[in-house]
Every structure is written in structure tokens, then in C-alpha cells.
Protein backbone atom coordinates (compact mmCIF):
# COMPACT_ATOMS: atom_id res chain seq x y z
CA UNK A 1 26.08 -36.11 -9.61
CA UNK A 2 25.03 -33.44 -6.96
CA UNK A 3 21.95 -31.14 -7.53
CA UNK A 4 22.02 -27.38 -6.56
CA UNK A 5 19.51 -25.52 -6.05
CA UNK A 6 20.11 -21.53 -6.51
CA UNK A 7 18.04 -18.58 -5.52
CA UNK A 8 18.88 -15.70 -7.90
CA UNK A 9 18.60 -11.97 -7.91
CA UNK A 10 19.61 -9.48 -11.42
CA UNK A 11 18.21 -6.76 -12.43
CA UNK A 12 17.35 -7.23 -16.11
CA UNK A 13 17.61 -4.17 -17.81
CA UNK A 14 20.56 -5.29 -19.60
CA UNK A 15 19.23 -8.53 -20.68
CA UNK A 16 17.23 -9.98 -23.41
CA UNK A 17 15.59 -12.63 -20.64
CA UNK A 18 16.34 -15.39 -18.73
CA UNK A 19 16.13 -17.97 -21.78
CA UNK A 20 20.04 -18.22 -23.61
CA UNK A 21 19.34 -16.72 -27.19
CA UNK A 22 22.09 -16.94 -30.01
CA UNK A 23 22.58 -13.71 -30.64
CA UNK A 24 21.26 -11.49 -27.80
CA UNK A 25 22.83 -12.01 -23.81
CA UNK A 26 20.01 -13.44 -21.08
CA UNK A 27 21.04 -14.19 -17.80
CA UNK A 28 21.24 -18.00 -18.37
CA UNK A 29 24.34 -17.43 -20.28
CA UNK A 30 26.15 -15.79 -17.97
CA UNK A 31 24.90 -17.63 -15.44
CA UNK A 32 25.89 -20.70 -17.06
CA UNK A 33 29.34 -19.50 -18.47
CA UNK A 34 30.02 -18.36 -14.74
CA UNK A 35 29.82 -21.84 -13.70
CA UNK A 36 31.72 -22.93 -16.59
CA UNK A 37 34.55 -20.53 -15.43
CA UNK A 38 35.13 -22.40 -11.80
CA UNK A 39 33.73 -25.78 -12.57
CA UNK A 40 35.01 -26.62 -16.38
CA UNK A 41 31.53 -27.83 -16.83
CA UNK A 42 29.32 -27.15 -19.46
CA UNK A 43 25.65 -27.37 -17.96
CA UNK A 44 22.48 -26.27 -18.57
CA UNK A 45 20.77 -24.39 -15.70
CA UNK A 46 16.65 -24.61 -15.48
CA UNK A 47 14.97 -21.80 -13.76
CA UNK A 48 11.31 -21.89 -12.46
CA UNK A 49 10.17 -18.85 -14.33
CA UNK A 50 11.51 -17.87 -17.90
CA UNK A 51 11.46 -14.19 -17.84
CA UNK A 52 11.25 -11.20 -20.26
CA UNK A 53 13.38 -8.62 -21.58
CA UNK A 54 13.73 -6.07 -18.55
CA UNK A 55 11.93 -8.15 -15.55
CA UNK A 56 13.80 -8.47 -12.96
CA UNK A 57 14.29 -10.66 -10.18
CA UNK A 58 14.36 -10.75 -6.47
CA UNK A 59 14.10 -14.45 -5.60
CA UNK A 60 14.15 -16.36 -8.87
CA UNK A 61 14.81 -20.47 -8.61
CA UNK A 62 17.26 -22.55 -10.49
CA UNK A 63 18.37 -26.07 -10.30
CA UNK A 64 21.13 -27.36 -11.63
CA UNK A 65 23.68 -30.80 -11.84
CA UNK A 66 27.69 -30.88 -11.54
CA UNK A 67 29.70 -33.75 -11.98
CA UNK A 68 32.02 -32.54 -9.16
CA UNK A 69 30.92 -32.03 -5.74
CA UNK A 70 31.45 -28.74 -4.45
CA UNK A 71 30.13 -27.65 -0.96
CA UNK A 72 26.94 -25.30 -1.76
CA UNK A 73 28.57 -22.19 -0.32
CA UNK A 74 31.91 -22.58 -2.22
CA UNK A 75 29.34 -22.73 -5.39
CA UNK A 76 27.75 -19.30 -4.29
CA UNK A 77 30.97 -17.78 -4.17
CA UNK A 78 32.53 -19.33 -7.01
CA UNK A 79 29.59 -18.13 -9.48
CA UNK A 80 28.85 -15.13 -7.75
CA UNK A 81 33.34 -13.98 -8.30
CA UNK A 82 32.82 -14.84 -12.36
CA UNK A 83 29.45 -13.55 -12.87
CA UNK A 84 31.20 -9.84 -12.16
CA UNK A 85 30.20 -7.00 -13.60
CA UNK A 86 27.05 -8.40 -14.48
CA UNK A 87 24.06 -7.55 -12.65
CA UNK A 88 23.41 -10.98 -11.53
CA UNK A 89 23.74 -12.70 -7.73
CA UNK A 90 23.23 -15.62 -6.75
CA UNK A 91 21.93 -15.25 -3.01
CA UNK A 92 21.61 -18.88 -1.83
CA UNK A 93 22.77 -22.25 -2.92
CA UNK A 94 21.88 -25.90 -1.29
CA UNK A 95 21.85 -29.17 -2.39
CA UNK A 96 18.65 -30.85 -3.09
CA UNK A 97 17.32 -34.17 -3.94
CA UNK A 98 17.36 -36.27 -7.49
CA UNK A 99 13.90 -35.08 -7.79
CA UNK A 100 13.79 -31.81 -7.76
CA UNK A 101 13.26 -29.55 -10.26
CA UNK A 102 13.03 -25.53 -10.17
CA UNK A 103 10.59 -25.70 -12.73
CA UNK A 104 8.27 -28.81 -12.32
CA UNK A 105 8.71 -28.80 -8.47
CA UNK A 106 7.24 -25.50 -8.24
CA UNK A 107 3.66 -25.47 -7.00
CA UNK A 108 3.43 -21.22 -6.81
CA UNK A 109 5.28 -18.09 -7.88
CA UNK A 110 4.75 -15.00 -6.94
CA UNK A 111 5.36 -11.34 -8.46
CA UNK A 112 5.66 -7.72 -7.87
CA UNK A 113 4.84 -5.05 -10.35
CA UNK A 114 5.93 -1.54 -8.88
CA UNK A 115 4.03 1.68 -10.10
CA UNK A 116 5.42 5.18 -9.03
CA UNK A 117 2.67 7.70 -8.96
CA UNK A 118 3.84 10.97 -8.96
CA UNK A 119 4.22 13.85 -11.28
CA UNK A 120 7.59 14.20 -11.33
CA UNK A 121 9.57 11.60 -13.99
CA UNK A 122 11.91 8.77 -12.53
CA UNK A 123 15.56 8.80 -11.36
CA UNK A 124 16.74 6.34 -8.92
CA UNK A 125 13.48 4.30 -10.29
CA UNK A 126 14.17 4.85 -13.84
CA UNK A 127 13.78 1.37 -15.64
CA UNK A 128 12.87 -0.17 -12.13
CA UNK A 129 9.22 0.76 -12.07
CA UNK A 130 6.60 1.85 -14.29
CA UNK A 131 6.44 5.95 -14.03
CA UNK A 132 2.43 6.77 -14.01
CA UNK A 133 1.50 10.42 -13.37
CA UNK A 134 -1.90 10.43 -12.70
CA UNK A 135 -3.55 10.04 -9.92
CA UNK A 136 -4.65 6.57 -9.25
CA UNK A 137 -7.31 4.92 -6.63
CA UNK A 138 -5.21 2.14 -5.17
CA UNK A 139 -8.30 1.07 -2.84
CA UNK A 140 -10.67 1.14 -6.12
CA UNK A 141 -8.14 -1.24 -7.60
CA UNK A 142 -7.43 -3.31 -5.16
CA UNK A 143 -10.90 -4.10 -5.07
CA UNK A 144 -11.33 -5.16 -8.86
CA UNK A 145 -8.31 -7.05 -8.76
CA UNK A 146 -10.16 -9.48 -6.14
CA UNK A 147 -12.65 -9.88 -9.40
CA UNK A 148 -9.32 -11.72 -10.97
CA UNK A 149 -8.52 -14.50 -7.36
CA UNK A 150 -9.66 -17.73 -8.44
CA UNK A 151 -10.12 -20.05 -11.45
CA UNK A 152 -10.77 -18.29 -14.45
CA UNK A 153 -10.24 -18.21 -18.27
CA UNK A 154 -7.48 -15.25 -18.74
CA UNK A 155 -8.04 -14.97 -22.78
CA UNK A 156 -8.58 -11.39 -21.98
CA UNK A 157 -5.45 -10.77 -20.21
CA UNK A 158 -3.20 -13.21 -22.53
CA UNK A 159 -1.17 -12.71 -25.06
CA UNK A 160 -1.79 -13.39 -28.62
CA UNK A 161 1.08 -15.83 -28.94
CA UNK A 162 0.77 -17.50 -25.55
CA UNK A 163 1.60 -21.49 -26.15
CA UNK A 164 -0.17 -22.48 -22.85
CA UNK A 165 -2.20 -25.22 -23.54
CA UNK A 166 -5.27 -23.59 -21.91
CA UNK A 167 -5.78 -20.04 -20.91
CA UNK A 168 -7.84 -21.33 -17.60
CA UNK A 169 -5.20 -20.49 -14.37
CA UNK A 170 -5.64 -19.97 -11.46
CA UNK A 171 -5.01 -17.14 -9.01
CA UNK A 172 -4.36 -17.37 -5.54
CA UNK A 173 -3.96 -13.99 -4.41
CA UNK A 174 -3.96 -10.26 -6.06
CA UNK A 175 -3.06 -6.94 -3.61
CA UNK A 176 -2.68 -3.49 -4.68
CA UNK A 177 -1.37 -1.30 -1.82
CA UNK A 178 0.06 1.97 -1.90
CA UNK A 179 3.69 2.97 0.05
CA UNK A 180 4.00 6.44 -0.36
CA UNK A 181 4.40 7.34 -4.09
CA UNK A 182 4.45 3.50 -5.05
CA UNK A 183 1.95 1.16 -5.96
CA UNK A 184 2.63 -2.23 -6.00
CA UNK A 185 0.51 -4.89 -7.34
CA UNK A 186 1.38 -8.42 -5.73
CA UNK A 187 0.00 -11.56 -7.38
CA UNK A 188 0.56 -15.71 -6.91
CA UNK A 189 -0.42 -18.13 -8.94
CA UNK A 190 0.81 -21.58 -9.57
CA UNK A 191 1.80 -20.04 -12.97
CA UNK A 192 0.78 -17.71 -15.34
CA UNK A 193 0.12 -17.09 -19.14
CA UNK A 194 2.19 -15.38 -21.47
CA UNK A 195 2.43 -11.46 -20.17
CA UNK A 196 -0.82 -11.89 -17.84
CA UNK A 197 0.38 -10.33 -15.29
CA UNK A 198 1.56 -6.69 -17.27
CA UNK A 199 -2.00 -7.29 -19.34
CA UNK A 200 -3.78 -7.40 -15.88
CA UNK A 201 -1.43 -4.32 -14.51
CA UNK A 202 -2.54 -2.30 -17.76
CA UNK A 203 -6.02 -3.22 -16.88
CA UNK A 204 -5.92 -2.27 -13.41
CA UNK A 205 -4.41 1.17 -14.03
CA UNK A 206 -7.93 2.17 -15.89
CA UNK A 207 -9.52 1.19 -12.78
CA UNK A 208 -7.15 3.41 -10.95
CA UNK A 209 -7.46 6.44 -13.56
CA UNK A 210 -11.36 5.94 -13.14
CA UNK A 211 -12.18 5.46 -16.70
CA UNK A 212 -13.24 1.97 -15.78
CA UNK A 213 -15.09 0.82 -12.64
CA UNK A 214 -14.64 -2.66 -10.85
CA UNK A 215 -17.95 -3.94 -13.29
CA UNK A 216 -15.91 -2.73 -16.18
CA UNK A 217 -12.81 -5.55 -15.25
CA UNK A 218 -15.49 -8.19 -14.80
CA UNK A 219 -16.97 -7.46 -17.95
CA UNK A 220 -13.48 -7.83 -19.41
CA UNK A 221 -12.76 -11.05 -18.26
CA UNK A 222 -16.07 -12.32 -19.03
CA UNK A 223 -15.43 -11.34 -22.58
CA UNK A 224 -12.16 -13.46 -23.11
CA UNK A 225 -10.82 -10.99 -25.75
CA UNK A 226 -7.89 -9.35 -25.43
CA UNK A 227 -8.60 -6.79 -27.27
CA UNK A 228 -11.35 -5.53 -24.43
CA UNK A 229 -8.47 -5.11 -22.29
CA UNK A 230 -5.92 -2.39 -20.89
CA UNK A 231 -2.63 -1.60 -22.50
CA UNK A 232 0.20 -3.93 -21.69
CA UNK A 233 2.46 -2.33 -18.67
CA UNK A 234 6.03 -2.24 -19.45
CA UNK A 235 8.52 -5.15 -18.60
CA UNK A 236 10.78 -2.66 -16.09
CA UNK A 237 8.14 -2.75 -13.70
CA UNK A 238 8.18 -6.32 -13.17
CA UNK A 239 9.69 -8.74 -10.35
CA UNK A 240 9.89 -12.24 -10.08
CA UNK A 241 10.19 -12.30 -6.01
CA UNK A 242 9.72 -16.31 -5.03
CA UNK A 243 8.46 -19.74 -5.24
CA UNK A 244 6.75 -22.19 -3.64
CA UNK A 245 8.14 -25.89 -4.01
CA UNK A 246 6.85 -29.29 -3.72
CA UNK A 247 9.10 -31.92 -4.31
CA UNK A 248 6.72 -34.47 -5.46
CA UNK A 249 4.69 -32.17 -7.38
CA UNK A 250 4.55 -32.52 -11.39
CA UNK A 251 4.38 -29.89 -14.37
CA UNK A 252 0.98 -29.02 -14.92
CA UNK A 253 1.89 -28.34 -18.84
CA UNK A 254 2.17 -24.76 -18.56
CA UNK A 255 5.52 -22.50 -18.08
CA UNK A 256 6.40 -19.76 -16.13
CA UNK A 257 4.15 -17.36 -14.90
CA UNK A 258 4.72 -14.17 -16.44
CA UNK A 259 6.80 -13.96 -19.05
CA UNK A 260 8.31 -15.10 -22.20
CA UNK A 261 7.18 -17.52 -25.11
CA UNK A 262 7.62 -21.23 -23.99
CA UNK A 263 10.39 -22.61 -25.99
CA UNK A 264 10.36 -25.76 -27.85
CA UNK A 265 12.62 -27.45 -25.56
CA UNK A 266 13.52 -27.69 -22.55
């Protein structure tokens, strides 16, 4: 039984999340009922990062097993041809070992949050990035995000019902550059808690707004209560852009970075 790995782009404005819901379309149903369509398989397709309502994806991971062996590319072009009109592609697909596994293989993932600062509202961006008006001090944030790189208990920055098993991650790398009228924010972690990163974004944009200095964050995190921290940013502003593997790496117990409630199952 051949194992295919798939990189995956979609925008997910039109979807309730990756995760398949019962009632509500996520882009592992159509995803899956794409496959369906050429293969005459029903599978189940596991992706390395279980994203929210409205995040979107440049480079998400998923691995997944067909009784028939196709040739990868025939598979890109086969899913890619029923997945139409949705606003899903799959960009890449290879075989891969027994033992991989988009989601326990991966040892880091890494996201973009996109901030356009400018007065005038979003067009082309609208729902792509999150629209901020004021005038923000990328330099003064990028230097209290560096507060947030290492090991660190993120109570402050996670959500009320996060079902990681600890709220201690940690964070490889946080940048905050500015290219032209957007900001983006840039982190990687091995994975995340529940909404960390649009809790840390929120957080970051007081720094930016100077009602809160670089002290201010630290004092934030050292407080582990999320109710010391910023407002949540909004999901549109949120990509999923890669991930690191390691075959012979195990799940460290958590899910996905960013986004969405672990479910029970798997």
C-alpha cells in the first residue's frame, strides 16, 4: 500500500478548517472526496497542522495511503482536476516511506501572520491579512518578540480550551519585518498551543501601537494568565507556510501549532 506525501496550498476563507466536521465543509473533505473521485478509495488524509476557520495555507503537509499505486504526479493531477472550484491545490506529491507521518514526523512548522498598516481599508487583501490602521513600530516589536524565542510556559498566550498536555513549547525563531505597508510576523516552533500564535500577534500589536513596551510582554509571559494579554488577531491573517520532517522522529503529545482544538481521535 503506497504512501503519499502532499504539500498543500487553499486559501481558507471558505472553510470551517482543515479537520472534516459533519455539518460544516473543511478542506479535508474535499480533499479527501477528490481522491475518492479518481481513486474509488475512501481514505483518511492526516495533515501536520489542523488549522482554523479562515487560516490559510502556503505549504501545508499531508500523508496519506492508497491501495492502488499511482505514479505521484498522476496523483497531483488527478486530485488537483476534482478538487475544482475549490480553493485548494495540491502543489507536490511523492512517495514516502512506511514510516512517515505528516503529523508525528514533523519536527518544526513554521507560520506567517500578515498585517497591512495603512489607513486606507483592504481590497485585494481583504480576508488575506489583518487590516491595522495605526501606525505601528515594527523594529520595537521585533525586539519584544525575541522576549518569546526559547522554552517558555505560553499560559499567557493560550487559549482557554487548549488540550495540550502542557503549555511549556518551545520557540525557535520570531521576526517582525516590515515590506512596505505589510508587516509580517514569522514564527517556528516544533508546534504550538491552541491560537498562540494570533494571542502572541494581538500582543505584539500593543507593542507596536506603543501602549506597551518590550518589559510590558515580559511581564506578560511571566504572569501565565491570559487574561494579561493582547486581543486575539483574526484567523484571515494567518498562514501555515512549511514543515520540517524527521522520519524517525515521534509525537511529542501535542498537535498542530496554531490552530484548532485537538480532536479526540485521530
Amino acid at each position: 500500500m503506497p504512501r503519499y506525501k502532499l504539500t498543500i496550498e487553499y486559501d481558507g476563507t471558505d472553510f470551517f478548517g482543515w479537520q472534516r466536521q459533519k455539518e460544516q465543509i473543511s478542506v479535508q473533505e474535499v480533499l479527501e472526496d477528490a481522491i475518492f473521485k479518481f481513486s474509488g478509495e475512501r481514505v483518511q488524509i492526516f495533515a501536520s497542522g489542523r488549522t482554523d476557520s479562515g487560516v490559510h495555507a502556503l505549504g501545508q503537509v499531508a500523508s496519506v495511503d492508497l491501495e492502488k499505486d499511482f505514479p505521484a504526479h498522476k496523483v497531483r493531477e488527478a486530485i488537483n482536476f476534482h478538487l475544482r472550484p475549490a480553493k485548494v491545490a495540491v502543489l507536490d506529491a511523492e512517495f514516502v516511506d512506511d514510516d512517515f507521518h505528516a503529523r508525528f514526523s514533523a519536527t518544526e512548522r513554521s507560520y506567517l501572520y500578515r498585517i497591512i498598516n495603512r489607513r486606507a481599508h483592504l481590497v485585494l487583501d481583504h480576508n488575506k491579512a489583518w487590516f491595522v490602521p495605526q501606525k505601528l513600530d515594527v523594529q520595537a516589536m521585533h525586539e519584544a518578540a525575541q522576549i518569546l524565542v526559547g522554552v517558555h510556559d505560553f499560559t499567557s498566550f493560550r487559549a482557554k480550551d487548549c488540550q495540550a498536555k502542557s503549555p511549556v513549547k518551545s520557540i525557535n525563531r520570531i521576526s517582525v519585518t516590515q515590506h512596505g505597508e505589510e508587516i509580517r510576523i514569522e514564527l517556528s516552533a516544533r508546534s504550538f498551543l491552541y491560537h498562540q500564535v494570533r494571542n502572541i500577534t494581538g500582543s505584539l500589536k500593543k507593542v507596536g501601537i506603543g501602549k506597551w513596551t518590550k518589559e510590558d510582554l515580559k511581564r506578560v509571559l511571566e504572569a501565565k494568565d491570559r487574561g494579561q494579554a493582547g486581543e486575539m488577531a483574526p484567523a484571515w491573517g494567518l498562514y501555515f507556510v512549511s514543515v520540517g520532517f524527521d522520519p524517525l522522529s515521534e509525537d511529542d503529545g501535542a498537535y498542530d501549532p496554531t490552530v484548532g482544538k485537538e480532536p479526540t481521535t485521530q
